[in-house]
Protein backbone atom coordinates (compact mmCIF):
# COMPACT_ATOMS: atom_id res chain seq x y z
CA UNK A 1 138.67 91.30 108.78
CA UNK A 2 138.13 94.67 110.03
CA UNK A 3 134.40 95.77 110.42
CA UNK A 4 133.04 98.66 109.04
CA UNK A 5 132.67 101.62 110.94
CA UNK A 6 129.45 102.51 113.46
CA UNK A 7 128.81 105.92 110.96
CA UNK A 8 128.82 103.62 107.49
CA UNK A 9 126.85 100.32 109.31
CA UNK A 10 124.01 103.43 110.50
CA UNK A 11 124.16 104.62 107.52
CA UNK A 12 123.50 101.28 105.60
CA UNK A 13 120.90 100.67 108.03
CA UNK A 14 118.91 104.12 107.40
CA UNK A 15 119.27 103.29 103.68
CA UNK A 16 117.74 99.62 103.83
CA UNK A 17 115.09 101.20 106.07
CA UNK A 18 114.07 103.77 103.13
CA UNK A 19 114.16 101.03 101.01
CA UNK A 20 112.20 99.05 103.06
CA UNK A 21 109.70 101.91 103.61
CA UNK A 22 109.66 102.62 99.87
CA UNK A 23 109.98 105.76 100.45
CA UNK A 24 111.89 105.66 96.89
CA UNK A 25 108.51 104.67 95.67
CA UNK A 26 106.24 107.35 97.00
CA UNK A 27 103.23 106.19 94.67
CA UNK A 28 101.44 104.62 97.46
CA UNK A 29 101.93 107.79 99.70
CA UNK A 30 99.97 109.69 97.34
CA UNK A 31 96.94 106.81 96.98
CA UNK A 32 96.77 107.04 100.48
CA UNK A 33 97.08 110.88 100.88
CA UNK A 34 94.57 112.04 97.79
CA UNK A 35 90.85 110.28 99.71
CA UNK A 36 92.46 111.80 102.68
CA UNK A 37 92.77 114.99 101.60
CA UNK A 38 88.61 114.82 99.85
CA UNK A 39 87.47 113.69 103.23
CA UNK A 40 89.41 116.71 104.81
CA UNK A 41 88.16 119.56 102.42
CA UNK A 42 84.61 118.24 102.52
CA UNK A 43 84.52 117.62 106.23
CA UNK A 44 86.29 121.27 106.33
CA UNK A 45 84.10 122.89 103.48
CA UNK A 46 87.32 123.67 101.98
CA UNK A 47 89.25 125.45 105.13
CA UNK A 48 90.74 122.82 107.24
CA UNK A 49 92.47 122.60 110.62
CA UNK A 50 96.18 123.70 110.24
CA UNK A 51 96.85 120.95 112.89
CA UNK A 52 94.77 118.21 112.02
CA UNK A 53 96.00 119.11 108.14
CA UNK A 54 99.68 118.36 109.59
CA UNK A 55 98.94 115.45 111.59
CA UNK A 56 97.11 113.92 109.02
CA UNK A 57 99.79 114.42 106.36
CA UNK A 58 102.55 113.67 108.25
CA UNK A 59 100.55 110.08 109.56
CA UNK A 60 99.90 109.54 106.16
CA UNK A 61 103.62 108.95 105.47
CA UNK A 62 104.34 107.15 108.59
CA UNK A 63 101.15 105.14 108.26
CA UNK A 64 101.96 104.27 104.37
CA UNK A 65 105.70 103.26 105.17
CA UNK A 66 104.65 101.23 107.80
CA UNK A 67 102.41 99.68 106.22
CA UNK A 68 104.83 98.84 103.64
CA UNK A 69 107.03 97.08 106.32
CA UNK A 70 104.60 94.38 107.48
CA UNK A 71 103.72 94.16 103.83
CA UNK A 72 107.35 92.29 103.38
CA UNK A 73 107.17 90.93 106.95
CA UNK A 74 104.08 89.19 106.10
CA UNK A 75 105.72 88.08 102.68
CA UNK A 76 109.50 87.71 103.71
CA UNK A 77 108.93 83.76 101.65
CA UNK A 78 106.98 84.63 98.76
CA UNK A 79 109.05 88.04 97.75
CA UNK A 80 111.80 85.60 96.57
CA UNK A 81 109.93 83.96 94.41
CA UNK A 82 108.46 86.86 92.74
CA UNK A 83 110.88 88.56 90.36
CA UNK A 84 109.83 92.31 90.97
CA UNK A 85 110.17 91.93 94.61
CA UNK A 86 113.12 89.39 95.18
CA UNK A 87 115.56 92.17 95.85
CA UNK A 88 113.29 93.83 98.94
CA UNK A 89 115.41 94.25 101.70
CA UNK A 90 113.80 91.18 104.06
CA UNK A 91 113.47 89.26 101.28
CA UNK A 92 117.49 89.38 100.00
CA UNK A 93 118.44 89.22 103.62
CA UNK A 94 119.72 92.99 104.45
CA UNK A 95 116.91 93.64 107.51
CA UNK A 96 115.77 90.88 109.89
CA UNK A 97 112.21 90.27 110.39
CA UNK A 98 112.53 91.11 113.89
CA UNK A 99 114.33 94.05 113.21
CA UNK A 100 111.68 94.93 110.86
CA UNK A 101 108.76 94.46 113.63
CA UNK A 102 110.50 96.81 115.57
CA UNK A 103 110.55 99.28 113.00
CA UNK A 104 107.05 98.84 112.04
CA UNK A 105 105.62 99.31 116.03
CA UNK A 106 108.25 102.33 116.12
CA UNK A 107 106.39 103.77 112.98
CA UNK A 108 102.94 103.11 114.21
CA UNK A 109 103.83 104.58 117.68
CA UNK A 110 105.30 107.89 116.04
CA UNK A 111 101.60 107.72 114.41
CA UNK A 112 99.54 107.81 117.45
CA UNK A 113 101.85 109.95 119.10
CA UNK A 114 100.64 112.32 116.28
CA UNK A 115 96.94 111.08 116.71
CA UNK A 116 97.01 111.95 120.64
CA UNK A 117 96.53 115.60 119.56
CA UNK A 118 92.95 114.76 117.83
CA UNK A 119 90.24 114.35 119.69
CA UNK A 120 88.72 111.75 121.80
CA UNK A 121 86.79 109.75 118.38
CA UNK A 122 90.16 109.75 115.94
CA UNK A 123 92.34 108.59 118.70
CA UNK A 124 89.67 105.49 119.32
CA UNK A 125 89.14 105.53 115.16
CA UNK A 126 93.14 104.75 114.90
CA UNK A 127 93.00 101.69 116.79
CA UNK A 128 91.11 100.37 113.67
CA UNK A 129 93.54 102.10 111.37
CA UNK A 130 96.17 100.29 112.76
CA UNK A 131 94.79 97.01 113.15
CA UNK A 132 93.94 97.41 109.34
CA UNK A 133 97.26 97.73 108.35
CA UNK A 134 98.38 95.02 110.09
CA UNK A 135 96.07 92.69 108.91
CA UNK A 136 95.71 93.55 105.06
CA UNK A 137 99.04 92.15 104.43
CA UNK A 138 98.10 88.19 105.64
CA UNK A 139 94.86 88.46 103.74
CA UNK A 140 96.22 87.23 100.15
CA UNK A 141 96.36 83.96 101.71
CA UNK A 142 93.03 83.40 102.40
CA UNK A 143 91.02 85.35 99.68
CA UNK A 144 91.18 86.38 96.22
CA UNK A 145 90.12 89.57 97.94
CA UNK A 146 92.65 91.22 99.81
CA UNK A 147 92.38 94.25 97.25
CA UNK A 148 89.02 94.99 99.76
CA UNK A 149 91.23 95.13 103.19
CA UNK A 150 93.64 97.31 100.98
CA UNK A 151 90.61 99.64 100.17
CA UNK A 152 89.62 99.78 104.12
CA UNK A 153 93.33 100.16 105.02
CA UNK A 154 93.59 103.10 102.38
CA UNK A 155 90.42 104.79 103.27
CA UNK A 156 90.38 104.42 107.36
CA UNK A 157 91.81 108.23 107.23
CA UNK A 158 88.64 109.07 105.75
CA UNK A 159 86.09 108.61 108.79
CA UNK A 160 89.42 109.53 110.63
CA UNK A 161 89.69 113.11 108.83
CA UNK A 162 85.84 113.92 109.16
CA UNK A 163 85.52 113.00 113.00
CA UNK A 164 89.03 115.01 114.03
CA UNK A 165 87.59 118.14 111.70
CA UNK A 166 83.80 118.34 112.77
CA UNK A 167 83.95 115.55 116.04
CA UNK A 168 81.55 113.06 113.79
CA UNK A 169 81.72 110.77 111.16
CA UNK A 170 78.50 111.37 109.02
CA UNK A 171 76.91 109.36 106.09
CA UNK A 172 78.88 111.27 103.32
CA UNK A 173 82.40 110.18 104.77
CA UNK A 174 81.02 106.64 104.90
CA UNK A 175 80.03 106.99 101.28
CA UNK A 176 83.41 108.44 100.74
CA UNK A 177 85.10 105.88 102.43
CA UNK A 178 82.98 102.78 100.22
CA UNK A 179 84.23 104.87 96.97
CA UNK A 180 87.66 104.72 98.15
CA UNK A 181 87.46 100.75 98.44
CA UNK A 182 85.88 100.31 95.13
CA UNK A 183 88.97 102.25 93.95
CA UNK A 184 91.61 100.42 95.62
CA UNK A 185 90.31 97.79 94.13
CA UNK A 186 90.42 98.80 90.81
CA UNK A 187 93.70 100.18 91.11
CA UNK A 188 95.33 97.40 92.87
CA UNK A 189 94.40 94.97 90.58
CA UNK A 190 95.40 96.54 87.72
CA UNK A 191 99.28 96.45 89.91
CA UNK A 192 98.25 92.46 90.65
CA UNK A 193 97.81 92.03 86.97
CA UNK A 194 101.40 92.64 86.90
CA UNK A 195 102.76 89.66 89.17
CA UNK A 196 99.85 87.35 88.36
CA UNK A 197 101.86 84.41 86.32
CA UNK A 198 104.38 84.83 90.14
CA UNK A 199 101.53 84.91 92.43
CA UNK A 200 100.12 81.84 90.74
CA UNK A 201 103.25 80.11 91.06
CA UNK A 202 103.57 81.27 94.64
CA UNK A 203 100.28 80.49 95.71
CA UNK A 204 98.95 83.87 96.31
CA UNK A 205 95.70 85.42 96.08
CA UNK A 206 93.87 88.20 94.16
CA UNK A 207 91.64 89.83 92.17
CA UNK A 208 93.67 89.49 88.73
CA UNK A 209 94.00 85.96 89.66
CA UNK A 210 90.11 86.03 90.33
CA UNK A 211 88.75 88.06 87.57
CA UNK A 212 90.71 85.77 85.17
CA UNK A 213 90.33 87.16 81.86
CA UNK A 214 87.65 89.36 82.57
CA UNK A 215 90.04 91.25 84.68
CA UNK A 216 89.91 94.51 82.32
CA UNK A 217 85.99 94.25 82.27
CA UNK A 218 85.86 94.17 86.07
CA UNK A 219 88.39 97.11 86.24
CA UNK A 220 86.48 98.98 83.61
CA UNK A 221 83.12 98.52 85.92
CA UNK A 222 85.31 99.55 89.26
CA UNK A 223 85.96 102.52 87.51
CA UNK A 224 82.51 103.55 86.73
CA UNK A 225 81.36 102.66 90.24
CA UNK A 226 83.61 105.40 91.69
CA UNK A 227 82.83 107.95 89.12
CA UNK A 228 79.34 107.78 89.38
CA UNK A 229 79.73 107.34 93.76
CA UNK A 230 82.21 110.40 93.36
CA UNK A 231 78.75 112.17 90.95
CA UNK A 232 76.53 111.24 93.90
CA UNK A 233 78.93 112.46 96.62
CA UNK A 234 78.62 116.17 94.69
CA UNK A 235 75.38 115.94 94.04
CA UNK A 236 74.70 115.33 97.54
CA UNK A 237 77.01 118.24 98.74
CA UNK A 238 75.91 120.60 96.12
CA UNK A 239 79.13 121.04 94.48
CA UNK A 240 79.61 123.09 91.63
CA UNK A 241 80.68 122.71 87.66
CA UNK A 242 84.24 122.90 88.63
CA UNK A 243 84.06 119.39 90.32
CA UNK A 244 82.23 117.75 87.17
CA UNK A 245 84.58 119.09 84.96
CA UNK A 246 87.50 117.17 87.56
CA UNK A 247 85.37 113.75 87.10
CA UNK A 248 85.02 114.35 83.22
CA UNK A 249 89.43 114.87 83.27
CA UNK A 250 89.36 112.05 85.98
CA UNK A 251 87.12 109.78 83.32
CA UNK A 252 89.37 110.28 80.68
CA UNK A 253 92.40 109.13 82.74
CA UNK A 254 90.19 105.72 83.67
CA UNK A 255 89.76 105.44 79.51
CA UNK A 256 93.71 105.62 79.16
CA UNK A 257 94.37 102.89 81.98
CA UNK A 258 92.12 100.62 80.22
CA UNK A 259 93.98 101.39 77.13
CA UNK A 260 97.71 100.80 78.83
CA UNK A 261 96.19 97.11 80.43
CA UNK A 262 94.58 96.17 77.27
CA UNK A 263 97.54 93.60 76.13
CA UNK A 264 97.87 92.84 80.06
CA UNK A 265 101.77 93.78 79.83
CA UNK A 266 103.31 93.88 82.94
CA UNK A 267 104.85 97.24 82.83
CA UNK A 268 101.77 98.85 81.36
CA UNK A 269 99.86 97.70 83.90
CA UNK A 270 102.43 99.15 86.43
CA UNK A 271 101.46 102.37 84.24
CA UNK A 272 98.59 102.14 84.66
CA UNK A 273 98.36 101.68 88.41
CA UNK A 274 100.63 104.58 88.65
CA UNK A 275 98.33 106.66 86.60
CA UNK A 276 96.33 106.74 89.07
CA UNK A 277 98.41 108.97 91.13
CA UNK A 278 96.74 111.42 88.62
CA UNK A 279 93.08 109.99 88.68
CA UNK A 280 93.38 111.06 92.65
CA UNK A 281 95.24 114.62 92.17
CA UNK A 282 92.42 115.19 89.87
CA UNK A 283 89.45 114.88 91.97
CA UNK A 284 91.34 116.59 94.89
CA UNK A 285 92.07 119.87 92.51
CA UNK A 286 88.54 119.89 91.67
CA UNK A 287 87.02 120.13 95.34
CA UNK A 288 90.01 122.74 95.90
CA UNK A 289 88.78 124.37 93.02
CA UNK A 290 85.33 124.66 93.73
CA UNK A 291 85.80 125.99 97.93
CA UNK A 292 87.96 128.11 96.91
CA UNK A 293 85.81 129.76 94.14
CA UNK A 294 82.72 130.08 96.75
CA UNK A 295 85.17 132.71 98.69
């Protein structure tokens, strides 16, 4: 049986890498991007670095699809069992976990490579980024929590952002950085509500499975926690109507999520954690927004 030549095998081997990166699935690019970009136009009072902009962006993307290859490392035996995720490319066979280690040290290296232009602080900051992401993934094995080491995963470009814009990571980014967890967590539970009957089956931890059926309460109290941090955070900065007005939209969308996981459907909630794609946008647009009317 003739084998198929080197230009189609590198070519099916790009393809399963995109798959394996989701970068089909750019959803979690964006969670990951949106507290990034905050941190950046508060650390940067609305004008930030060109460079660190760039590098930050562009690590966001290698950081997220990295992540997203230990993710299915770290469950190459429980994606099988799972219905939504049985057809990932470790989990149906089409990558080897070795051969995705490699590409998950080749993404993270690409990463720093990009984080050797910062200065001194973000470059010792991304240590902790990356041991993060490399952790987060195990953690739904030993707590109904791993939604938290999400959050911290998530929101590491936070203190990141503020100490390569200004060279320090002050109380606001911290604040920032605690919102962003609270949100992960709200968010990510809402996409756990989705796999819960699988994850009980495969023995896997998490908030849905913890909150039980007060799991749209709990969400509903997440979500007021980071409104009213994200009302602090601008009334600590000063910030003006514009921003309000972006956490009044930003409520609304947090009212319609709640509606979408009321009957706890799977694809609603899927919605619904998609959704917030917008909930994100919508606070970033507001600090844009109000910089950019103090010109």
């Amino acid at each position: 049986m003739n084998k198929p030549p080197i230009q189609s095998q590198l070519k099916d081997r790009l393809y399963q890498y995109y798959l394996l990166t989701r970068l089909n699935k750019p959803i979690g690019i964006f969670l990951l991007l949106w507290p990034t970009l905050w941190a950046l136009w508060i650390a940067s009072e609305g004008k930030p670095d060109l460079l660190v902009l760039f590098v930050f962006i562009t690590g966001v993307v290698l950081m997220r699809s990295a992540g997203c290859v230990i993710n299915d490392y770290a469950d190459r035996k429980i994606d099988p069992l799972v219905a939504r995720t049985r057809l990932r490319p470790i989990a149906s066979g089409l990558v080897k976990p070795k051969e995705a280690l490699k590409l998950f040290i080749g993404l993270c290296l690409a990463a720093f490579v990009l984080v050797l232009l910062m200065n001194k602080l973000t470059i010792y900051l991304s240590f902790i980024g990356v041991g993060l992401a490399a952790i987060y993934p195990f953690m739904k094995r030993y707590t109904h929590l791993p939604q938290i080491a999400l959050g911290m995963a998530f929101g590491w470009s936070i203190p990141m952002a503020f100490a390569a814009q200004t060279g320090s990571v002050p109380q606001i980014a911290w604040l920032l950085f605690v919102v962003n967890i609270v949100w992960s967590v709200a968010y990510d539970t809402m996409y756990a509500m989705a796999d819960k009957e699988d994850d009980l089956k495969a023995g896997v931890k998490s908030t849905a499975i913890l909150f039980d059926d007060m799991d749209k309460v709990m969400i509903a109290m997440l979500q007021g926690i980071v409104l009213l941090g994200l009302y602090f955070i601008g009334q600590q900065l000063q910030l003006s109507w514009v921003f309000y007005f972006s956490l009044v939209v930003a409520a609304g969308l947090a009212v319609y999520q709640q509606y979408l996981i009321k009957n706890r459907m799977p694809e609603q909630c899927i919605q619904a954690f998609l959704n917030n794609n917008g909930f994100g946008g919508t606070i970033f647009v507001g600090l844009v927004l109000h910089y950019w009317l103090l010109v």
